[in-house]
PDB file of N, CA and C in Angstrom:
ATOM      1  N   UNK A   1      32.044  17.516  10.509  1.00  0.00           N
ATOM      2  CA  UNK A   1      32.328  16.337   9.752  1.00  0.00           C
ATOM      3  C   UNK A   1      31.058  15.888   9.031  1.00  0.00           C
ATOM      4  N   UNK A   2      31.020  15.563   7.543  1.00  0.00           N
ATOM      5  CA  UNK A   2      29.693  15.268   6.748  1.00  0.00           C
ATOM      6  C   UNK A   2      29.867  13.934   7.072  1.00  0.00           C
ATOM      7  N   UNK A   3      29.014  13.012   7.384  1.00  0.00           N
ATOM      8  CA  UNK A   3      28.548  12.202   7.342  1.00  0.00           C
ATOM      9  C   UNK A   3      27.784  11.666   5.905  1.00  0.00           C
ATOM     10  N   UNK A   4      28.698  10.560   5.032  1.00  0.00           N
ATOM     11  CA  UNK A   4      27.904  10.012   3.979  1.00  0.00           C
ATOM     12  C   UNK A   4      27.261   9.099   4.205  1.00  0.00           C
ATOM     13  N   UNK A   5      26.293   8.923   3.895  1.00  0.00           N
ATOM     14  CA  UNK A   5      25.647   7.130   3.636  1.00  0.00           C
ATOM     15  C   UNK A   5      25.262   6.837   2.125  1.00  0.00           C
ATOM     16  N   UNK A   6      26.105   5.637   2.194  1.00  0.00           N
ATOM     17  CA  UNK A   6      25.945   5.130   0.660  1.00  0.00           C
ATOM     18  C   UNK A   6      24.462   4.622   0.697  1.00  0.00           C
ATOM     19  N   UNK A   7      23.758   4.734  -0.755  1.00  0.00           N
ATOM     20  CA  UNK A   7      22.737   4.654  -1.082  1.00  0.00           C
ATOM     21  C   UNK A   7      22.470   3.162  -1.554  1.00  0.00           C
ATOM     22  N   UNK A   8      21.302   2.750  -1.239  1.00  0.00           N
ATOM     23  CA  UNK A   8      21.235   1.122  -1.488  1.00  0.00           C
ATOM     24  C   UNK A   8      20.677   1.849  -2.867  1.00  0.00           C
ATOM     25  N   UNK A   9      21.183   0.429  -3.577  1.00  0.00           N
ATOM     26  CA  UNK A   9      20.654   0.567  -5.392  1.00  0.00           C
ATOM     27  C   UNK A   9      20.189  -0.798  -5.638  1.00  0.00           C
ATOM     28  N   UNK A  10      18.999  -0.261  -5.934  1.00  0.00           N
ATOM     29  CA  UNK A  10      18.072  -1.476  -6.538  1.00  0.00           C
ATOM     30  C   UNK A  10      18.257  -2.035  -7.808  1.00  0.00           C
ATOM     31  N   UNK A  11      18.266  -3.432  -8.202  1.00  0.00           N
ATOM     32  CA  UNK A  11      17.889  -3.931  -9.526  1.00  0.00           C
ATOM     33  C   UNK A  11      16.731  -3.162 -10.018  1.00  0.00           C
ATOM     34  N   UNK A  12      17.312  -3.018 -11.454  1.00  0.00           N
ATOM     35  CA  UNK A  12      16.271  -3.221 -12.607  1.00  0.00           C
ATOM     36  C   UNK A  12      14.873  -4.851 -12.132  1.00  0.00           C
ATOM     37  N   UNK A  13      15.333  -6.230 -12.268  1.00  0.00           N
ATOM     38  CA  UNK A  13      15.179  -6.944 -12.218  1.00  0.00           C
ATOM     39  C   UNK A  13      13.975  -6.935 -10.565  1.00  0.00           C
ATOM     40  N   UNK A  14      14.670  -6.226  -9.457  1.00  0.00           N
ATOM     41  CA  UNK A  14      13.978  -6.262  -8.644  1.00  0.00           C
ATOM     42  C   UNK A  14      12.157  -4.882  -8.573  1.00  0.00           C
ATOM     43  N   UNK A  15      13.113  -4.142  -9.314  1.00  0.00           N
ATOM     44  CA  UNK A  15      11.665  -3.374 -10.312  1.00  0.00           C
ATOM     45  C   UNK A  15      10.645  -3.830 -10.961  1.00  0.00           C
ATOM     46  N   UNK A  16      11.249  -5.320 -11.987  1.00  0.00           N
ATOM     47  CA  UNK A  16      10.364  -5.574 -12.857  1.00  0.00           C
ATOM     48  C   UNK A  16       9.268  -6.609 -12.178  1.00  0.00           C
ATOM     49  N   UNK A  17      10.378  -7.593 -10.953  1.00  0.00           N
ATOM     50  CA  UNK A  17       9.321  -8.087 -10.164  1.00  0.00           C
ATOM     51  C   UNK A  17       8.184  -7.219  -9.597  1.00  0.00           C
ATOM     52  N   UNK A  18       8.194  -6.102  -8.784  1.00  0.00           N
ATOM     53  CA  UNK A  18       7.025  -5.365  -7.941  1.00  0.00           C
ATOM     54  C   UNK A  18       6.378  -4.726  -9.378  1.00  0.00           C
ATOM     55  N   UNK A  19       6.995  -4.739 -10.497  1.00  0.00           N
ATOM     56  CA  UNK A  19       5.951  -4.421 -11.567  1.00  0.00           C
ATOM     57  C   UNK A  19       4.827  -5.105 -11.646  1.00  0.00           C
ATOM     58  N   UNK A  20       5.347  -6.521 -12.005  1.00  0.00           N
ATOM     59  CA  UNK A  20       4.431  -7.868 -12.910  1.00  0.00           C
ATOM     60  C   UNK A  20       3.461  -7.819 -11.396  1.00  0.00           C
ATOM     61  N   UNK A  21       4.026  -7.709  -9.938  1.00  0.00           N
ATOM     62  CA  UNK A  21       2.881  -8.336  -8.562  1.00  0.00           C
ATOM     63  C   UNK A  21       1.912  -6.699  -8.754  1.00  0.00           C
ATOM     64  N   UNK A  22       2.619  -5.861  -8.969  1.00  0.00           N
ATOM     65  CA  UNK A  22       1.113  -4.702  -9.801  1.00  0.00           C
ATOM     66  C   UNK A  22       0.467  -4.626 -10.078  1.00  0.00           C
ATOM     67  N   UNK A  23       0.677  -5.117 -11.430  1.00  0.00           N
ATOM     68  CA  UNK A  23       0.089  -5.478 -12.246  1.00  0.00           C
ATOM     69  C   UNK A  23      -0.829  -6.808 -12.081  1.00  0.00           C
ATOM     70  N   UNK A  24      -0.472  -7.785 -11.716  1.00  0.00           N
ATOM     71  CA  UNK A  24      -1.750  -9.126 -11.567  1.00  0.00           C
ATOM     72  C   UNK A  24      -2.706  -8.529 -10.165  1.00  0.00           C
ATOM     73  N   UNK A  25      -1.696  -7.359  -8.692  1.00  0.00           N
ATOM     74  CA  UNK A  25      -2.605  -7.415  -8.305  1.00  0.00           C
ATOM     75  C   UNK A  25      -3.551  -6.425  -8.515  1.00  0.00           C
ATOM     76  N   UNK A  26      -3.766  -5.270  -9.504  1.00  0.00           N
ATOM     77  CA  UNK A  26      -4.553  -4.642 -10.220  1.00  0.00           C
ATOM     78  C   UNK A  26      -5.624  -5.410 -11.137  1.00  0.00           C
ATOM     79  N   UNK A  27      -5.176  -7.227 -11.417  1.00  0.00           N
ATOM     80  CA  UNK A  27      -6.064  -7.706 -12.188  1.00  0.00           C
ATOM     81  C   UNK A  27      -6.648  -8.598 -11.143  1.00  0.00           C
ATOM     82  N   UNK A  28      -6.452  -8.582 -10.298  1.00  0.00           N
ATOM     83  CA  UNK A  28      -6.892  -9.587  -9.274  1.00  0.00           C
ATOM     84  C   UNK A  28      -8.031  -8.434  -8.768  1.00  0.00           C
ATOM     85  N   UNK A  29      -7.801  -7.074  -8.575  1.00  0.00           N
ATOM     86  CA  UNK A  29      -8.639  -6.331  -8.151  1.00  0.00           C
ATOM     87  C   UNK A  29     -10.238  -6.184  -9.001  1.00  0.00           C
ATOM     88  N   UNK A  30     -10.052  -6.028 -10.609  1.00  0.00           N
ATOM     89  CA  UNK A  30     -10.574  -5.619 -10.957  1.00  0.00           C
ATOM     90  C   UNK A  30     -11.400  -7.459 -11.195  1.00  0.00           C
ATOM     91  N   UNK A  31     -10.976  -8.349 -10.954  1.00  0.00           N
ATOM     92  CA  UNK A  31     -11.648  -9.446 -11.119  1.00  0.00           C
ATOM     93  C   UNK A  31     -12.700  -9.784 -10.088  1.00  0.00           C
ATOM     94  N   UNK A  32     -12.373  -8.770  -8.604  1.00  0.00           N
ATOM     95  CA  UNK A  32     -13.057  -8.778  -7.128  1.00  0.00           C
ATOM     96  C   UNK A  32     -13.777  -8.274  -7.634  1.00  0.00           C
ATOM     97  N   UNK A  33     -14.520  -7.163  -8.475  1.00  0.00           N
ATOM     98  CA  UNK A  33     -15.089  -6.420  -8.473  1.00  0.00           C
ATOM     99  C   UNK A  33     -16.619  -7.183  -9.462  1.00  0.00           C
ATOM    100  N   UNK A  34     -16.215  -8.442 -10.047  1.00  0.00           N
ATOM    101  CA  UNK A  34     -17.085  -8.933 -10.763  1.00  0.00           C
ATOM    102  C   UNK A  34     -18.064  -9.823  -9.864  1.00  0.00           C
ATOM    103  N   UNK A  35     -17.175 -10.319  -8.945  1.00  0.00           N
ATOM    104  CA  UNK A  35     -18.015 -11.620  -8.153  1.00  0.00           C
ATOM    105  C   UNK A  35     -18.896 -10.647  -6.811  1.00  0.00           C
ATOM    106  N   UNK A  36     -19.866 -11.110  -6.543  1.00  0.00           N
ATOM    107  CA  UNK A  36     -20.850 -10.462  -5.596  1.00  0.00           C
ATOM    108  C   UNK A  36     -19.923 -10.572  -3.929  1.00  0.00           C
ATOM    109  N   UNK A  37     -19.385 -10.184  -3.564  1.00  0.00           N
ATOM    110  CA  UNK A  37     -19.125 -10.490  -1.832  1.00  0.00           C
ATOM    111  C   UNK A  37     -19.947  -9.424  -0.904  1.00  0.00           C
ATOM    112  N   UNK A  38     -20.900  -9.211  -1.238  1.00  0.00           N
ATOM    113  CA  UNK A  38     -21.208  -8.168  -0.536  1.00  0.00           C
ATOM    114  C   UNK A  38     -21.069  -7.297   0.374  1.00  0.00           C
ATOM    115  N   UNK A  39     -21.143  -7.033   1.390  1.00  0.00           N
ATOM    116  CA  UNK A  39     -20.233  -6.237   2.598  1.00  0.00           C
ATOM    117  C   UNK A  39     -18.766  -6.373   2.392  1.00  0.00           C
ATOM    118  N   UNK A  40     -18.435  -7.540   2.230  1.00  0.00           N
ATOM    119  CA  UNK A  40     -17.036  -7.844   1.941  1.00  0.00           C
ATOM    120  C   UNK A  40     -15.979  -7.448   0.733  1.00  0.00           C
ATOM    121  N   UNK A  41     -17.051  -6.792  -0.121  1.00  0.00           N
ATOM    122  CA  UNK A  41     -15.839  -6.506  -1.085  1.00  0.00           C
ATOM    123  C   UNK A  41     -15.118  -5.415  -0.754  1.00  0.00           C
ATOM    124  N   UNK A  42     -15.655  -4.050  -0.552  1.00  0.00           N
ATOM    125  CA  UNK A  42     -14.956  -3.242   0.409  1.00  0.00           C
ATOM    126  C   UNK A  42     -13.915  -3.381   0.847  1.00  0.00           C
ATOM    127  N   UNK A  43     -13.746  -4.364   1.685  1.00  0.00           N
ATOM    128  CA  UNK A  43     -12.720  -4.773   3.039  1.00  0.00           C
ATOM    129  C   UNK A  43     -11.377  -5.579   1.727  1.00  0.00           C
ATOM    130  N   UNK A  44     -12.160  -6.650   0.808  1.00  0.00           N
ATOM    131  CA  UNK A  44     -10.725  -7.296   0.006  1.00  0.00           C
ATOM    132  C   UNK A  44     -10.400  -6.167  -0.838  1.00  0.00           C
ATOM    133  N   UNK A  45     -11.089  -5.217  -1.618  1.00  0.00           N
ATOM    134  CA  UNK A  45     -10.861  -4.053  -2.768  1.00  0.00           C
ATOM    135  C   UNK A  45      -9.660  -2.970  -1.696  1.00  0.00           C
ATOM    136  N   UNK A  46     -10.242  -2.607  -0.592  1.00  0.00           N
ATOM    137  CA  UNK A  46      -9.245  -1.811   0.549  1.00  0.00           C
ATOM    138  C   UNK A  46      -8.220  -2.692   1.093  1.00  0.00           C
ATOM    139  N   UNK A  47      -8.123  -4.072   0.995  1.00  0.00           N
ATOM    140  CA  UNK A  47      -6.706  -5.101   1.315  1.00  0.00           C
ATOM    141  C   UNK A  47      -5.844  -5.120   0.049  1.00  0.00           C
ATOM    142  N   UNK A  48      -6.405  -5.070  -0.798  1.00  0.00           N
ATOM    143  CA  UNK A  48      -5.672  -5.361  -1.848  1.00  0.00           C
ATOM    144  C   UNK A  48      -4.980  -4.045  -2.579  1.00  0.00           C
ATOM    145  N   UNK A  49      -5.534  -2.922  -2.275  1.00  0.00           N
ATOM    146  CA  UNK A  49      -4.751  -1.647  -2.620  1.00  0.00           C
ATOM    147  C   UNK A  49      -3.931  -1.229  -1.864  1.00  0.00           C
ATOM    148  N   UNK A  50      -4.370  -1.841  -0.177  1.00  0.00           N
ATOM    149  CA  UNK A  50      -3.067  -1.528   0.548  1.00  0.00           C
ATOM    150  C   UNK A  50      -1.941  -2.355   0.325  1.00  0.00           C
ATOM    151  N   UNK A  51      -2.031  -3.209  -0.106  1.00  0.00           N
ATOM    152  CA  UNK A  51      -0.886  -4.006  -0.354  1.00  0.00           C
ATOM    153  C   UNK A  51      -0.433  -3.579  -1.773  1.00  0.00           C
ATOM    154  N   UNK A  52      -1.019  -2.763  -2.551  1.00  0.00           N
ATOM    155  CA  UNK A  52       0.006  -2.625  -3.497  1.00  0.00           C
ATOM    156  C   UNK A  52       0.331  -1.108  -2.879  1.00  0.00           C
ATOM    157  N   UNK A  53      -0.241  -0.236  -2.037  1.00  0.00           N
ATOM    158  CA  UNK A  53       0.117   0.644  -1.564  1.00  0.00           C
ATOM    159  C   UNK A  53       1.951   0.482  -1.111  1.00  0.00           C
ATOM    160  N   UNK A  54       1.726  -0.436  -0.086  1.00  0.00           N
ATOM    161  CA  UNK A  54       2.798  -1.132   0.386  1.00  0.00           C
ATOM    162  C   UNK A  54       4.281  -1.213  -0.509  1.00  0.00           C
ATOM    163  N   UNK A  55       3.615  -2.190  -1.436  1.00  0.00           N
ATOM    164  CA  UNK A  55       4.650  -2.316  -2.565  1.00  0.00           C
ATOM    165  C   UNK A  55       5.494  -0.903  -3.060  1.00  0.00           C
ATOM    166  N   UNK A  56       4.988  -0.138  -2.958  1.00  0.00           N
ATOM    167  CA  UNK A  56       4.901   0.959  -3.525  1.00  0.00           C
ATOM    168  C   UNK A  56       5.835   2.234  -2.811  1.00  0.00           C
ATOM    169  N   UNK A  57       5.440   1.705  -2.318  1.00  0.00           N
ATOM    170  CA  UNK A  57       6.190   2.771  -0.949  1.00  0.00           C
ATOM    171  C   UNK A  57       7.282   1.972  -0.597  1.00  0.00           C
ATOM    172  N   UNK A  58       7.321   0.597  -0.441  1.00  0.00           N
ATOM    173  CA  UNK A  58       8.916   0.397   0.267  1.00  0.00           C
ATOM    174  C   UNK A  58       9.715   0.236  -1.087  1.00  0.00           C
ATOM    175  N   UNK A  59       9.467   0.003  -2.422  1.00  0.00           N
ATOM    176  CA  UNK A  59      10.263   0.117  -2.816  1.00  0.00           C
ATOM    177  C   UNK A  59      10.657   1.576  -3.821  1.00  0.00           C
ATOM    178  N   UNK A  60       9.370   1.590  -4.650  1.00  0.00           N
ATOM    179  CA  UNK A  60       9.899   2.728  -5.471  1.00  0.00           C
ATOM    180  C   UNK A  60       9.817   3.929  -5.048  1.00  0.00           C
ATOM    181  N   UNK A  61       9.325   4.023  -3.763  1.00  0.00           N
ATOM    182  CA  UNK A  61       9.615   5.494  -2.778  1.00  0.00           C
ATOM    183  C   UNK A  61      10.633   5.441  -1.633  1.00  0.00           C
ATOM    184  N   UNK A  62      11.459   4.013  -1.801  1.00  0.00           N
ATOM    185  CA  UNK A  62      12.565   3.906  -1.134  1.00  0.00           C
ATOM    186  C   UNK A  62      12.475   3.694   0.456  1.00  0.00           C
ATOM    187  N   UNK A  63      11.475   3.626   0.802  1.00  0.00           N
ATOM    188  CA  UNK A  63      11.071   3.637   2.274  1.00  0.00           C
ATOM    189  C   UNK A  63      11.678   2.015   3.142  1.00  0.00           C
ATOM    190  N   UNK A  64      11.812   1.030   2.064  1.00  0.00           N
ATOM    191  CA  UNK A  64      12.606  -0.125   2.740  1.00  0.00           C
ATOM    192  C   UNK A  64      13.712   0.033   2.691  1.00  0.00           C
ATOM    193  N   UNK A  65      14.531   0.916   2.277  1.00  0.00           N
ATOM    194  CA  UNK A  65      16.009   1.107   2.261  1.00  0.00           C
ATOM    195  C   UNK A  65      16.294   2.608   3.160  1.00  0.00           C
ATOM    196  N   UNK A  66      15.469   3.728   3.484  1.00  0.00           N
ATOM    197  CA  UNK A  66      15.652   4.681   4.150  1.00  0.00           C
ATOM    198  C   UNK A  66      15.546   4.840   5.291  1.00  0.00           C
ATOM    199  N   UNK A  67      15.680   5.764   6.437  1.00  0.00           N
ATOM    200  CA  UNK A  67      15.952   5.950   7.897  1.00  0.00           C
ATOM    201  C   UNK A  67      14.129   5.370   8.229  1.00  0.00           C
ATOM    202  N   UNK A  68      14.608   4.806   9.213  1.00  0.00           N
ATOM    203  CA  UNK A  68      13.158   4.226   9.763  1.00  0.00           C
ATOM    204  C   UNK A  68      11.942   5.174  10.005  1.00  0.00           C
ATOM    205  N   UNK A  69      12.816   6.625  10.794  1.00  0.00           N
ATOM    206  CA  UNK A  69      11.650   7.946  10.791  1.00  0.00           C
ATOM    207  C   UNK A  69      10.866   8.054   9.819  1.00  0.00           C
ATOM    208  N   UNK A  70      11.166   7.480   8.718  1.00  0.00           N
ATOM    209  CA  UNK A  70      10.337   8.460   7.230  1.00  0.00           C
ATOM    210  C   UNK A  70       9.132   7.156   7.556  1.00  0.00           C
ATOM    211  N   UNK A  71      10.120   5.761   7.508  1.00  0.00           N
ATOM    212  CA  UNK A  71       8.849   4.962   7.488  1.00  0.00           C
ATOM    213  C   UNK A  71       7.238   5.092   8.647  1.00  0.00           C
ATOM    214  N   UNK A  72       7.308   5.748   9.953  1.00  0.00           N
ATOM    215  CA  UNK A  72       6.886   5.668  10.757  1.00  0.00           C
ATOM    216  C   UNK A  72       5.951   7.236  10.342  1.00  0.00           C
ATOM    217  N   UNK A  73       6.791   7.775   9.805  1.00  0.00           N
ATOM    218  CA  UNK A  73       5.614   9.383   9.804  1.00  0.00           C
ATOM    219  C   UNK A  73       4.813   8.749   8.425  1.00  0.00           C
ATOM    220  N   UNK A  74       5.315   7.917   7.473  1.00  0.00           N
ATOM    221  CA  UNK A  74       4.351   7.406   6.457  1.00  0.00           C
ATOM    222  C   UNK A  74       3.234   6.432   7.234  1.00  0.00           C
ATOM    223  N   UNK A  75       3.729   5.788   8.075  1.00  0.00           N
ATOM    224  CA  UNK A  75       2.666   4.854   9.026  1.00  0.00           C
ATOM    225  C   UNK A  75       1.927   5.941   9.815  1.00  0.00           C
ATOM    226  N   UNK A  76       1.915   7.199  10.274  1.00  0.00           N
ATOM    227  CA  UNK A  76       1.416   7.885  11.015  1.00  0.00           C
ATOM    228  C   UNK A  76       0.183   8.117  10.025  1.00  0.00           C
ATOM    229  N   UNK A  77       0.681   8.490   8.685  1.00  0.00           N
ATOM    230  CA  UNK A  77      -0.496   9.109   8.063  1.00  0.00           C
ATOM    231  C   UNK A  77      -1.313   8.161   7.216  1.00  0.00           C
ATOM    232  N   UNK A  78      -0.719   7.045   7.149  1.00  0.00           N
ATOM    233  CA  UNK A  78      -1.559   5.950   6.901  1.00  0.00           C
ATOM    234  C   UNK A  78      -2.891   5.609   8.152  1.00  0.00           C
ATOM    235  N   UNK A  79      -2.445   5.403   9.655  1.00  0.00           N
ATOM    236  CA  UNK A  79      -3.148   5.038  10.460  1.00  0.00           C
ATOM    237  C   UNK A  79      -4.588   6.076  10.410  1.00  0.00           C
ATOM    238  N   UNK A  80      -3.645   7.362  10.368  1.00  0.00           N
ATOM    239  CA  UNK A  80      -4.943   8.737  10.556  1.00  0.00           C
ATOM    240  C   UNK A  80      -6.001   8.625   9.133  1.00  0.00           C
ATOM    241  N   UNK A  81      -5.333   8.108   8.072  1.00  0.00           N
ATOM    242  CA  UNK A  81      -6.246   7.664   7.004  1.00  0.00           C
ATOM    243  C   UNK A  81      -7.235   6.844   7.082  1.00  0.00           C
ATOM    244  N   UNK A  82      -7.209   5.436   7.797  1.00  0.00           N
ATOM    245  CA  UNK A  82      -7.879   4.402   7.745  1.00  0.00           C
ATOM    246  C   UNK A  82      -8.409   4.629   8.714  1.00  0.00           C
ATOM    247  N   UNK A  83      -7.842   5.474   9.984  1.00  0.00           N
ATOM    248  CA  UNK A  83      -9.314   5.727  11.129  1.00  0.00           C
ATOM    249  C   UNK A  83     -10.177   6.753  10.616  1.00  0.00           C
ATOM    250  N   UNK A  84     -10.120   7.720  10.075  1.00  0.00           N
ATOM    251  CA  UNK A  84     -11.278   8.197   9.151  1.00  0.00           C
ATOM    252  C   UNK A  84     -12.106   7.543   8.244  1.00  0.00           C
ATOM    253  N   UNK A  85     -11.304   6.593   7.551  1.00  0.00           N
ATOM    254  CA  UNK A  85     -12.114   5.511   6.914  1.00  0.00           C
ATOM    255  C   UNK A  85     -13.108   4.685   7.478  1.00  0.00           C
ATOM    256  N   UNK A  86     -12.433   4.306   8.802  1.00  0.00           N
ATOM    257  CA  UNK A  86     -13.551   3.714   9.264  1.00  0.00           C
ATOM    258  C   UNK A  86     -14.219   4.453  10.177  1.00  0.00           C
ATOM    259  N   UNK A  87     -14.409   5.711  10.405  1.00  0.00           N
ATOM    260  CA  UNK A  87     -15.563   6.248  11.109  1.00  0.00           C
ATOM    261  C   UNK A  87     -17.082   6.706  10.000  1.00  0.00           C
ATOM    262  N   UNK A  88     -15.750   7.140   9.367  1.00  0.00           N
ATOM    263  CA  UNK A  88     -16.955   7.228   7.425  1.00  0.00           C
ATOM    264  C   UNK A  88     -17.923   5.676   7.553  1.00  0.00           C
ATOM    265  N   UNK A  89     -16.969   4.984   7.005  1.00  0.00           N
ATOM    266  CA  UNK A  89     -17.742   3.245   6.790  1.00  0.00           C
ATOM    267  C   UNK A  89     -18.715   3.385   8.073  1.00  0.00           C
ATOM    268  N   UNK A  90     -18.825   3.442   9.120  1.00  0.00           N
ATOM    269  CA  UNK A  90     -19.333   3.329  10.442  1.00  0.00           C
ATOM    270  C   UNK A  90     -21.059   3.838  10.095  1.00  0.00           C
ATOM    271  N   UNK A  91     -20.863   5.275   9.530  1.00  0.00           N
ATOM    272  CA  UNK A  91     -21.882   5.739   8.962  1.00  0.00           C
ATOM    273  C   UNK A  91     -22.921   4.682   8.545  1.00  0.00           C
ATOM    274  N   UNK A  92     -22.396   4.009   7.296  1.00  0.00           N
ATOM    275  CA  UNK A  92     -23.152   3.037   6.036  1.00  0.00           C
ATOM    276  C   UNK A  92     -24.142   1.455   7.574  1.00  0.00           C
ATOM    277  N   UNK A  93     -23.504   1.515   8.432  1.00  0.00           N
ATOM    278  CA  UNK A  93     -24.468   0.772   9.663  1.00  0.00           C
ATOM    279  C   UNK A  93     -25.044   0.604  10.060  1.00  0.00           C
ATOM    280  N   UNK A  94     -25.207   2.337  10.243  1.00  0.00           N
ATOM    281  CA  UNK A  94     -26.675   2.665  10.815  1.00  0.00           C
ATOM    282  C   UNK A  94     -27.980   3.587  10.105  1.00  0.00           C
ATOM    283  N   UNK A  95     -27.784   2.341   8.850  1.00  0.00           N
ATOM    284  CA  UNK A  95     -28.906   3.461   7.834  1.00  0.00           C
ATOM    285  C   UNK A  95     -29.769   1.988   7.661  1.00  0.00           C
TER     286      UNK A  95
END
């Protein structure tokens, strides 16, 4: 027996929103990049891409509407990303 599952379908409209939050937060990024935070910019420049990372993935890669597995092996390789990241960063400490 096939088993269907109907497919959630997104607005246009709900597209154009995660567009425009993209887009300002790409200008919000590149505006971090003017003001001095020193140690700290790093940490908001890497918050602020994960969150459009985010954006990105649950919607126009469908991951908020698909089987939870996909979301969790995408969280797997996110986690293994950012703990390399921060063993790298760890480096920049002790110089």
């Amino acid at each position: 027996m096939v088993e269907t599952k109907k497919h959630k379908i997104v607005s246009y409209k709900t597209y154009g929103i995660i567009l425009i939050a993209l887009i300002i937060l790409t200008f919000i990024s590149v505006f971090v990049t003017r003001i001095d935070l020193s140690n700290l910019s790093i940490v908001v420049a890497l918050s602020i891409a994960g969150i459009k990372s985010l954006l990105v993935f649950s919607f126009f890669m469908h991951l908020l509407y698909d089987k939870k597995m996909y979301s969790l092996m995408v969280a797997g390789v996110l986690l293994v990303m950012t703990l390399v990241l921060i063993v790298t960063f760890l480096d920049y400490s002790y110089l």
